[in-house]
PDB file of N, CA and C in Angstrom:
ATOM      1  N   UNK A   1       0.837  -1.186   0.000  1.00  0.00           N
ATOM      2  CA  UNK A   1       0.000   0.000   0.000  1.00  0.00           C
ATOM      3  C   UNK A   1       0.884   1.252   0.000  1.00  0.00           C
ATOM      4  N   UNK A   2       0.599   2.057  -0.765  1.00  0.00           N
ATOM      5  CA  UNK A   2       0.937   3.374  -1.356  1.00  0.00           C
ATOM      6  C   UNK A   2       1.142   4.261   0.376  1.00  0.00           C
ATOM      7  N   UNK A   3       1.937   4.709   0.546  1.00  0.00           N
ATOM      8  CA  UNK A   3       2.306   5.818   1.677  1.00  0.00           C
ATOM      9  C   UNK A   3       1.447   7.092   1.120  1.00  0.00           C
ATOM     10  N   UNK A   4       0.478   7.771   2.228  1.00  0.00           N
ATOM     11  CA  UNK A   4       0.503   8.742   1.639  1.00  0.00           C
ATOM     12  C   UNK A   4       0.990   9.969   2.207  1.00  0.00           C
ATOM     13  N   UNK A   5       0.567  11.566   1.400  1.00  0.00           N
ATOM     14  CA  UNK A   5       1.572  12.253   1.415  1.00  0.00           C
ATOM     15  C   UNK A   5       0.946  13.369   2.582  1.00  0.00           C
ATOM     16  N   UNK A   6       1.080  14.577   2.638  1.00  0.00           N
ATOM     17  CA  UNK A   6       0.366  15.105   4.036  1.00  0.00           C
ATOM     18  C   UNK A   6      -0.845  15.879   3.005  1.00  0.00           C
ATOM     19  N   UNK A   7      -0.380  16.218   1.616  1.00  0.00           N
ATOM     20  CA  UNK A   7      -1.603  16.511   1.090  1.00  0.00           C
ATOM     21  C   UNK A   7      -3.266  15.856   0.245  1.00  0.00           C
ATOM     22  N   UNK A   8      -2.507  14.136   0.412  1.00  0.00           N
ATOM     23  CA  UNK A   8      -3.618  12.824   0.701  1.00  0.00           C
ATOM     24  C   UNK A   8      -4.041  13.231   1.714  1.00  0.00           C
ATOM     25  N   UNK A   9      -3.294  13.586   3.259  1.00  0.00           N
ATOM     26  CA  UNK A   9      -4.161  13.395   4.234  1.00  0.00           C
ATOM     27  C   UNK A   9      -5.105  14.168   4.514  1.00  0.00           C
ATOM     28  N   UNK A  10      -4.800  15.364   3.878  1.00  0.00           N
ATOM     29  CA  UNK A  10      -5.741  16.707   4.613  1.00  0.00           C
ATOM     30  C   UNK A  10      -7.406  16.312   3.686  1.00  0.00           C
ATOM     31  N   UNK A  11      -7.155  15.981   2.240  1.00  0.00           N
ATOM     32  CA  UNK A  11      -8.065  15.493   1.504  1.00  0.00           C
ATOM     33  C   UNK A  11      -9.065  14.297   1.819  1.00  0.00           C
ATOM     34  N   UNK A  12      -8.430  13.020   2.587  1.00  0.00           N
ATOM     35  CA  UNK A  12      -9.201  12.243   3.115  1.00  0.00           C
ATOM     36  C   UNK A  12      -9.969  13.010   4.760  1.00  0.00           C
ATOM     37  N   UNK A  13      -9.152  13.480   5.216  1.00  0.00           N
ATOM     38  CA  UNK A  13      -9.977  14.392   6.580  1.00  0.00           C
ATOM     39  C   UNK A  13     -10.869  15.345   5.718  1.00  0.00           C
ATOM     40  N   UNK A  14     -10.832  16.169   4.837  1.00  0.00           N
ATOM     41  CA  UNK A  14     -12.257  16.772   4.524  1.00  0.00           C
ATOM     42  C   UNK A  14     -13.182  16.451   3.993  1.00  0.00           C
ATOM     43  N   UNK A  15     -12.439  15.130   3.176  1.00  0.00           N
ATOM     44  CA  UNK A  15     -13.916  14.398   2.618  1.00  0.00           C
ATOM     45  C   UNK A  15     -14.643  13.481   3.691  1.00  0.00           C
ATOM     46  N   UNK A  16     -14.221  13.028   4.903  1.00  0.00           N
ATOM     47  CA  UNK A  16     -14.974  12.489   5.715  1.00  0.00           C
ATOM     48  C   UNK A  16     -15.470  13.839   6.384  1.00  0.00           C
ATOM     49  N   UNK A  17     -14.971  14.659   6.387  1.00  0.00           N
ATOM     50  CA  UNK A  17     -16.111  15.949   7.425  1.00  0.00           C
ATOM     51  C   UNK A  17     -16.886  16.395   6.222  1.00  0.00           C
ATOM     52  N   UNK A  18     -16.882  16.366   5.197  1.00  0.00           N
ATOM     53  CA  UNK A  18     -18.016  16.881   4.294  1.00  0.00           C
ATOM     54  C   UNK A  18     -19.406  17.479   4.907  1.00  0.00           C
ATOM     55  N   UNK A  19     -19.675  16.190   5.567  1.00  0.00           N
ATOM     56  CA  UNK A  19     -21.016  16.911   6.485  1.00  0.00           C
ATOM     57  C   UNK A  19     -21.053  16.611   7.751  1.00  0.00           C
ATOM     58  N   UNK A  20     -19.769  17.031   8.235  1.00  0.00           N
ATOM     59  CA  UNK A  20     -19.723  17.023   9.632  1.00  0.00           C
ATOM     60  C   UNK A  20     -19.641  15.664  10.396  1.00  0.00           C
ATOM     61  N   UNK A  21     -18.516  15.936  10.968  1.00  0.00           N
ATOM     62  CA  UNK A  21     -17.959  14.491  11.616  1.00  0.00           C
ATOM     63  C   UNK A  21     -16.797  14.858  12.995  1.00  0.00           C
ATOM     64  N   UNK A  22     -17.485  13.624  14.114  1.00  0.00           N
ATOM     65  CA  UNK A  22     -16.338  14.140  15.175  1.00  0.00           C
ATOM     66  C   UNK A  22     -15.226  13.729  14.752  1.00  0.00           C
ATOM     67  N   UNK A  23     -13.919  14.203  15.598  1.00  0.00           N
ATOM     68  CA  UNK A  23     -12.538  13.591  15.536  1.00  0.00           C
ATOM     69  C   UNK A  23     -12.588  12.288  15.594  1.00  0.00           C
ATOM     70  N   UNK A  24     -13.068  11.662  16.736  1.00  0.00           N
ATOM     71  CA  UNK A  24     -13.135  10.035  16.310  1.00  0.00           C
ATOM     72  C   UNK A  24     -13.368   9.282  15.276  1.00  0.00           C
ATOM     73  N   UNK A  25     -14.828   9.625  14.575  1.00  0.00           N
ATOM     74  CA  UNK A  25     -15.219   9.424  13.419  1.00  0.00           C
ATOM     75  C   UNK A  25     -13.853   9.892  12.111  1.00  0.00           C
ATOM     76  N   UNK A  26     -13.075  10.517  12.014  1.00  0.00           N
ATOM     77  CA  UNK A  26     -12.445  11.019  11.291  1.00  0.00           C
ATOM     78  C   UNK A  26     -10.839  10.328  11.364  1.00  0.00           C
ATOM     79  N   UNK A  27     -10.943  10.288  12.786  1.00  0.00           N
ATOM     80  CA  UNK A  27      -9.636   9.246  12.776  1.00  0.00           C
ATOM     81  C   UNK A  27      -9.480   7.827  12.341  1.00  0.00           C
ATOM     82  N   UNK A  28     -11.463   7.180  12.372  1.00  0.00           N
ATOM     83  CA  UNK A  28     -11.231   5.797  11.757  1.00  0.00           C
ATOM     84  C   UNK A  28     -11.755   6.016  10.354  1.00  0.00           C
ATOM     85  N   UNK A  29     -12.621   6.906   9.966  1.00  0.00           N
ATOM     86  CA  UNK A  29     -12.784   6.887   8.278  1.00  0.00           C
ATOM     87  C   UNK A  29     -11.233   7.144   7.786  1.00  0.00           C
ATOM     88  N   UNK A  30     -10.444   8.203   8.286  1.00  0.00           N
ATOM     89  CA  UNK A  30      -9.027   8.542   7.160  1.00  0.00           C
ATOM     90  C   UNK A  30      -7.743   7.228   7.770  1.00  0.00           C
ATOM     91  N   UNK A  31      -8.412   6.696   9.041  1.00  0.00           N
ATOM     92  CA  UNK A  31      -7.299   5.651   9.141  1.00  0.00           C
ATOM     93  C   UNK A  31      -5.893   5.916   9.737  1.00  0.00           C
ATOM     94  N   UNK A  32      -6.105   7.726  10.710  1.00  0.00           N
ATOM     95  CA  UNK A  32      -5.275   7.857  11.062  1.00  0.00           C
ATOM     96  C   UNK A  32      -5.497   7.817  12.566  1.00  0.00           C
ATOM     97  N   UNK A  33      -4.222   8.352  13.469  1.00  0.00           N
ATOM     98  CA  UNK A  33      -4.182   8.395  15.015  1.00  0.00           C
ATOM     99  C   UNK A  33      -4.857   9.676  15.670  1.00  0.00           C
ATOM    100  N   UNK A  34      -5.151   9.286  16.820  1.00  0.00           N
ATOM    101  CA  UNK A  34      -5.247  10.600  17.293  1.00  0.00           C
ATOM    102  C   UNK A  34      -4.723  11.952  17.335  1.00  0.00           C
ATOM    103  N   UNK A  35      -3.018  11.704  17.832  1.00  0.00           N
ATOM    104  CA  UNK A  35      -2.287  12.561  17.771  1.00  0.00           C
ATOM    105  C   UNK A  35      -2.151  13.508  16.815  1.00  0.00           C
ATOM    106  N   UNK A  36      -1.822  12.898  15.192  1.00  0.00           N
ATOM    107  CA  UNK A  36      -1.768  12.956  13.877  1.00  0.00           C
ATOM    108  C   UNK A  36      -2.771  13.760  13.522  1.00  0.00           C
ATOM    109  N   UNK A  37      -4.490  13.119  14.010  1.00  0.00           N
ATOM    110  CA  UNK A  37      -5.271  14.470  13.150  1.00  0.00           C
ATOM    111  C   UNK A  37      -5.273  15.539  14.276  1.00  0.00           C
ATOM    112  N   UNK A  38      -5.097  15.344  15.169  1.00  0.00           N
ATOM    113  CA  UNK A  38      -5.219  16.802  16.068  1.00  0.00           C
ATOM    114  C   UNK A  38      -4.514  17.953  15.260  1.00  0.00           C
ATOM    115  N   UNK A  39      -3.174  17.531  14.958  1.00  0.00           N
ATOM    116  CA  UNK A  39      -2.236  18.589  14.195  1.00  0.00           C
ATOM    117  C   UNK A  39      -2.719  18.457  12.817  1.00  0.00           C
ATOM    118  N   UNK A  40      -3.769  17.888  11.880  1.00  0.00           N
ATOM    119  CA  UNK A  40      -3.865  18.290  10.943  1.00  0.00           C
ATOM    120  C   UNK A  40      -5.765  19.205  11.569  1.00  0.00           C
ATOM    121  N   UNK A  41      -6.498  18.923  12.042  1.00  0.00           N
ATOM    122  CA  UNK A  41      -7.394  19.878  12.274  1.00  0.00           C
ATOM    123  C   UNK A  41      -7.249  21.062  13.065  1.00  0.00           C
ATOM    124  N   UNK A  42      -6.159  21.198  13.185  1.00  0.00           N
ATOM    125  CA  UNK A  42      -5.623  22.599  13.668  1.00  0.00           C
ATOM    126  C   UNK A  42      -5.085  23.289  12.263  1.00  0.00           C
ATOM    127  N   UNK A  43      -4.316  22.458  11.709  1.00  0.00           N
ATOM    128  CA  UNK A  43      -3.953  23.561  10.356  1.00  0.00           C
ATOM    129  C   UNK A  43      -5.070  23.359   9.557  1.00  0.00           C
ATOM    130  N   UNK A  44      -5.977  22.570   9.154  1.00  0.00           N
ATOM    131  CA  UNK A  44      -6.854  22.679   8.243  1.00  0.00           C
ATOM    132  C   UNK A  44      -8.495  23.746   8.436  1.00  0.00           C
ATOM    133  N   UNK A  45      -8.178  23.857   9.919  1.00  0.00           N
ATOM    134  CA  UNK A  45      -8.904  25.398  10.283  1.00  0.00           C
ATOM    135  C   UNK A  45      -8.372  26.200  10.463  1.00  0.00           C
ATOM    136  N   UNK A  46      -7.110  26.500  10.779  1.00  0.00           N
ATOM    137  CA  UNK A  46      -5.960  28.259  10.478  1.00  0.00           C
ATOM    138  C   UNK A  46      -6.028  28.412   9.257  1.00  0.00           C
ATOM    139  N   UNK A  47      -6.021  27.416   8.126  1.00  0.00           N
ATOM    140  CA  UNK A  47      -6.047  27.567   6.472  1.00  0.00           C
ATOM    141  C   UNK A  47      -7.393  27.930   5.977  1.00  0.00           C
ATOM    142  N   UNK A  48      -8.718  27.518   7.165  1.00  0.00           N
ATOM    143  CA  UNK A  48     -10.201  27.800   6.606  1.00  0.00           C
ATOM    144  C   UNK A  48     -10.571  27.010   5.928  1.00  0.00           C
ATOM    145  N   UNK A  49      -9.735  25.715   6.140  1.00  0.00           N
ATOM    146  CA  UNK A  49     -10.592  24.582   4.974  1.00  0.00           C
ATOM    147  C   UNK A  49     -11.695  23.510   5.288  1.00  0.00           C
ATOM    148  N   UNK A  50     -11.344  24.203   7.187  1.00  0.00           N
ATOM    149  CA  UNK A  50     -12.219  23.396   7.648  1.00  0.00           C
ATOM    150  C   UNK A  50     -12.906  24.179   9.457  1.00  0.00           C
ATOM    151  N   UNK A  51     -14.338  23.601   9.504  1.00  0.00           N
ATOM    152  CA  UNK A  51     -14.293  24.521  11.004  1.00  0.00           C
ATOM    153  C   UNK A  51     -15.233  23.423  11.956  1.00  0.00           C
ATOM    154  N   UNK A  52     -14.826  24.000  13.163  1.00  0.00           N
ATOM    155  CA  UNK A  52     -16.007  23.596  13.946  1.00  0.00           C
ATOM    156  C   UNK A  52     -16.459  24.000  14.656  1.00  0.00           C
ATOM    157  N   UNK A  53     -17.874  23.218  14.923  1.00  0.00           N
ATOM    158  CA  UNK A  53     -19.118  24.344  15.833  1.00  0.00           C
ATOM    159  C   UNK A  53     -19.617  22.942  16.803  1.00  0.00           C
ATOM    160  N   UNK A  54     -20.396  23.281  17.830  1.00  0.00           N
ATOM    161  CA  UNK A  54     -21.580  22.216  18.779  1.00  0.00           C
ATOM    162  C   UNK A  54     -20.219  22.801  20.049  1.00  0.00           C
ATOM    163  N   UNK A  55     -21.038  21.767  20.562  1.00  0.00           N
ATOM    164  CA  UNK A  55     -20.247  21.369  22.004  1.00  0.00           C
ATOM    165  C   UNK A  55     -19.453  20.146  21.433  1.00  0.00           C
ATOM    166  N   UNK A  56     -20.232  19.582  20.758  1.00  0.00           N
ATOM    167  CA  UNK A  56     -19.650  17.971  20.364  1.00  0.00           C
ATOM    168  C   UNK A  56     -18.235  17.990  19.685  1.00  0.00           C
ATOM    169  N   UNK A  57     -18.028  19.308  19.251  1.00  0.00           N
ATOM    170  CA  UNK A  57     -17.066  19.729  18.737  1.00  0.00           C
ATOM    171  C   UNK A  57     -16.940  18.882  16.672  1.00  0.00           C
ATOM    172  N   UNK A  58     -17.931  19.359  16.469  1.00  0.00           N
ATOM    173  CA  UNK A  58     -18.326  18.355  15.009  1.00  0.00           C
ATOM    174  C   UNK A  58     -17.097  19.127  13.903  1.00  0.00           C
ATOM    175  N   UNK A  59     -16.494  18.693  13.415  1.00  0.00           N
ATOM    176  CA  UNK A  59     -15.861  19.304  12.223  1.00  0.00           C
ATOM    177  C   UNK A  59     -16.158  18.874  11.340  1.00  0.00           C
ATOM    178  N   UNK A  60     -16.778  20.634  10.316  1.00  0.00           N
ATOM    179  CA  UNK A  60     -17.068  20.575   8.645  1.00  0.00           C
ATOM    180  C   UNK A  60     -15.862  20.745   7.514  1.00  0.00           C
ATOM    181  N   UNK A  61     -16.104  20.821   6.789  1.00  0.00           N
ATOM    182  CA  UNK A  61     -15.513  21.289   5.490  1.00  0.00           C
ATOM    183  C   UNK A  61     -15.996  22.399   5.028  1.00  0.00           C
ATOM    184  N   UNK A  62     -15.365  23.378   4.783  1.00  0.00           N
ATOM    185  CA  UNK A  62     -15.746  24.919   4.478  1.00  0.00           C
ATOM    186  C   UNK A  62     -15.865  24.794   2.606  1.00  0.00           C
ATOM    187  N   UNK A  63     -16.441  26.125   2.685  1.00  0.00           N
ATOM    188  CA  UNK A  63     -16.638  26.243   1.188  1.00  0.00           C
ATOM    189  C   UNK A  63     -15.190  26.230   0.945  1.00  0.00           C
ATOM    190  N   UNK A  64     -14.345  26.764   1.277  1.00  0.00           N
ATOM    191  CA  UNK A  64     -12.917  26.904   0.803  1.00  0.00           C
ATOM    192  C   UNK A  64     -12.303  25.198   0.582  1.00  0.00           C
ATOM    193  N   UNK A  65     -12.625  24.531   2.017  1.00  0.00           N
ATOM    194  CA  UNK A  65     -12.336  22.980   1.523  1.00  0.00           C
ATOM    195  C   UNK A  65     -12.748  22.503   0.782  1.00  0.00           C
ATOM    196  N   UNK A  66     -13.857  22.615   0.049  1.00  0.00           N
ATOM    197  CA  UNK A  66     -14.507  21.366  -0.582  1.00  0.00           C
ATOM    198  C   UNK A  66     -14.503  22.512  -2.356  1.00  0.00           C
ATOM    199  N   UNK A  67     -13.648  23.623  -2.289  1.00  0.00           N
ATOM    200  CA  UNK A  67     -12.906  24.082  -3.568  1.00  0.00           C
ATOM    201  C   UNK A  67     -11.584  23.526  -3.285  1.00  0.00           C
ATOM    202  N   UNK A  68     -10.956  23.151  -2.344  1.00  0.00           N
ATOM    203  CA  UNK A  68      -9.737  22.722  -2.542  1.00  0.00           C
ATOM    204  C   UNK A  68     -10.104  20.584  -2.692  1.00  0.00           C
ATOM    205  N   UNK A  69     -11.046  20.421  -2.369  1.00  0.00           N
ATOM    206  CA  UNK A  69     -11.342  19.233  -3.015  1.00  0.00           C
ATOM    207  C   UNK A  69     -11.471  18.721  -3.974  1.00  0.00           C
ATOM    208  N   UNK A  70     -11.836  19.735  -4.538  1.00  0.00           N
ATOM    209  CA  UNK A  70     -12.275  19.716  -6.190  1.00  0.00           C
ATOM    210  C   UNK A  70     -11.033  19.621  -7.256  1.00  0.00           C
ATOM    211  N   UNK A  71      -9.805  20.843  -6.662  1.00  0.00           N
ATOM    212  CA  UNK A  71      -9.097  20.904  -6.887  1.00  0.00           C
ATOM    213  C   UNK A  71      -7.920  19.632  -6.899  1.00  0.00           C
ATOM    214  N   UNK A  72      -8.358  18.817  -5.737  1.00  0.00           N
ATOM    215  CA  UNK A  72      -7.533  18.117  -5.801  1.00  0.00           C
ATOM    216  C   UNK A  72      -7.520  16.685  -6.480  1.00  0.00           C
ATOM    217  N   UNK A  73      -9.061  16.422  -6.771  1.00  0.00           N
ATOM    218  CA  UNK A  73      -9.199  15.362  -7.353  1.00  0.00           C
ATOM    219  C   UNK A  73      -8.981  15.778  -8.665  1.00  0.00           C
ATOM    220  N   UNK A  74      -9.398  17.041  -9.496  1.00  0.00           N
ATOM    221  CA  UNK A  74      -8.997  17.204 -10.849  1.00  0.00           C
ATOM    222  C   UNK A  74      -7.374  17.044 -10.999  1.00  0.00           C
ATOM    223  N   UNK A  75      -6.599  17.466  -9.613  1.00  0.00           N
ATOM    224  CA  UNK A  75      -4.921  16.984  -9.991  1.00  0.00           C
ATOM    225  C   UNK A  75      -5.030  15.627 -10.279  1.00  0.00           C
ATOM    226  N   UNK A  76      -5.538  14.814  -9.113  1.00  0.00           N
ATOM    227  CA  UNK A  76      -4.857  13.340  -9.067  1.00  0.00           C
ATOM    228  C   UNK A  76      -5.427  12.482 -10.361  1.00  0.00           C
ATOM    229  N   UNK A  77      -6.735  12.757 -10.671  1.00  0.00           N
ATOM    230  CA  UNK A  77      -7.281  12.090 -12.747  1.00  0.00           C
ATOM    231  C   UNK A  77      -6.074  12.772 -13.164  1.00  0.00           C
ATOM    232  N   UNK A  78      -6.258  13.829 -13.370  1.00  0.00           N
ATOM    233  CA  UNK A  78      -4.528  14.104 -14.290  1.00  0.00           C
ATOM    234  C   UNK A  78      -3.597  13.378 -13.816  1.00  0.00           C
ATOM    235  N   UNK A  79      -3.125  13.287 -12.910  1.00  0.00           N
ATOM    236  CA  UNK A  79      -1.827  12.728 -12.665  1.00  0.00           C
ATOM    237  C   UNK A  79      -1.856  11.365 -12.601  1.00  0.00           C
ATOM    238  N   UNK A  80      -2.957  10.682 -12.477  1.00  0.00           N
ATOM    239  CA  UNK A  80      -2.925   9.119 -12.796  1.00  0.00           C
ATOM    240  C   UNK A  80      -3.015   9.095 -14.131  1.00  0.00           C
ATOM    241  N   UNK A  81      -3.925   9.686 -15.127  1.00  0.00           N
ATOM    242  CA  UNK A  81      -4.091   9.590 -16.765  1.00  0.00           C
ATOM    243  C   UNK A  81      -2.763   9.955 -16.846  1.00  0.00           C
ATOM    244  N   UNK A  82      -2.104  10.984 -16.940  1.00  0.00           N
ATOM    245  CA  UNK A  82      -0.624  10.939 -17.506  1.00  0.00           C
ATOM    246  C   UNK A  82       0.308   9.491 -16.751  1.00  0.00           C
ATOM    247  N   UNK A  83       0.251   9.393 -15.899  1.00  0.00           N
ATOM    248  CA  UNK A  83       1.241   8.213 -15.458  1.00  0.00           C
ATOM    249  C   UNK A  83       0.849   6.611 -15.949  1.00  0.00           C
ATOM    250  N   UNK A  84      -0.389   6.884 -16.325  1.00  0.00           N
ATOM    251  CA  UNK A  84      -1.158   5.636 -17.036  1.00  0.00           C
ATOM    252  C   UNK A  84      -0.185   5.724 -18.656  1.00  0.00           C
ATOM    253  N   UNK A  85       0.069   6.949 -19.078  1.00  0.00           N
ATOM    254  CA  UNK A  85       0.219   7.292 -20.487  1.00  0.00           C
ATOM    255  C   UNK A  85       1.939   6.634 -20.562  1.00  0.00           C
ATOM    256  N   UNK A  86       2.202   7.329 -19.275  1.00  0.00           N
ATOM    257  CA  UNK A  86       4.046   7.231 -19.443  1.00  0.00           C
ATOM    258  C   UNK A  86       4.468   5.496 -18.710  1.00  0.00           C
ATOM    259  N   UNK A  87       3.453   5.244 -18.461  1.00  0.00           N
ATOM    260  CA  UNK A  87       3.558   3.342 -18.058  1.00  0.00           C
ATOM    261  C   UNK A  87       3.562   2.612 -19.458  1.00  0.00           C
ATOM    262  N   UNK A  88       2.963   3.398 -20.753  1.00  0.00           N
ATOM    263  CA  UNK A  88       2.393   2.509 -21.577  1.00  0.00           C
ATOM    264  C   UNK A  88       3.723   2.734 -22.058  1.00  0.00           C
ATOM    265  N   UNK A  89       4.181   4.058 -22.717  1.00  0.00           N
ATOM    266  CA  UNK A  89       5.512   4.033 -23.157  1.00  0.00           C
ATOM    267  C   UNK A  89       6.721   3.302 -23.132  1.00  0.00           C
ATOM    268  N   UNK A  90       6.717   3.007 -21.650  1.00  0.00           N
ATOM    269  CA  UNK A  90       8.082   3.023 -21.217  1.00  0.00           C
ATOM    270  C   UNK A  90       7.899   1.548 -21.160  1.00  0.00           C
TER     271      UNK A  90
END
């Protein structure tokens, strides 16, 4: 299995908060630790890509995240179609 990179991770944490999800929930949908998303839901709300509200402490995905979602899946089709292209070549 493929390692991923810290900008896989921030992408799997906003697509599980899409519509709101606790930290727990978020640590077993993206498959990471506790420790690990604490420091990424701290930068992924100083960046605004992501926020939270309740007591429950629920974290969403901001309009800004889910444009940088968009963004990121139109990279990775590109970047698998080209690496699909340069597999056939080579």
């Amino acid at each position: 299995m493929k390692r991923r990179n810290n900008v896989d991770i921030m992408a799997d944490i906003l697509r599980v908060a899409r519509g709101g999800a606790k930290k727990t929930w978020i640590v077993y949908r993206a498959n990471l630790n506790f420790k690990i998303v604490k420091e990424y839901l701290s930068e992924l709300m100083e960046k605004g890509l992501l926020m939270a509200h309740g007591g429950a402490r629920i974290y969403q995905t901001t309009e800004r995240g889910l444009e940088f979602l968009e963004q990121y899946e139109s990279f990775r089709k590109f970047h698998m179609a080209a690496a699909g292209r340069v597999s056939v070549v080579a």
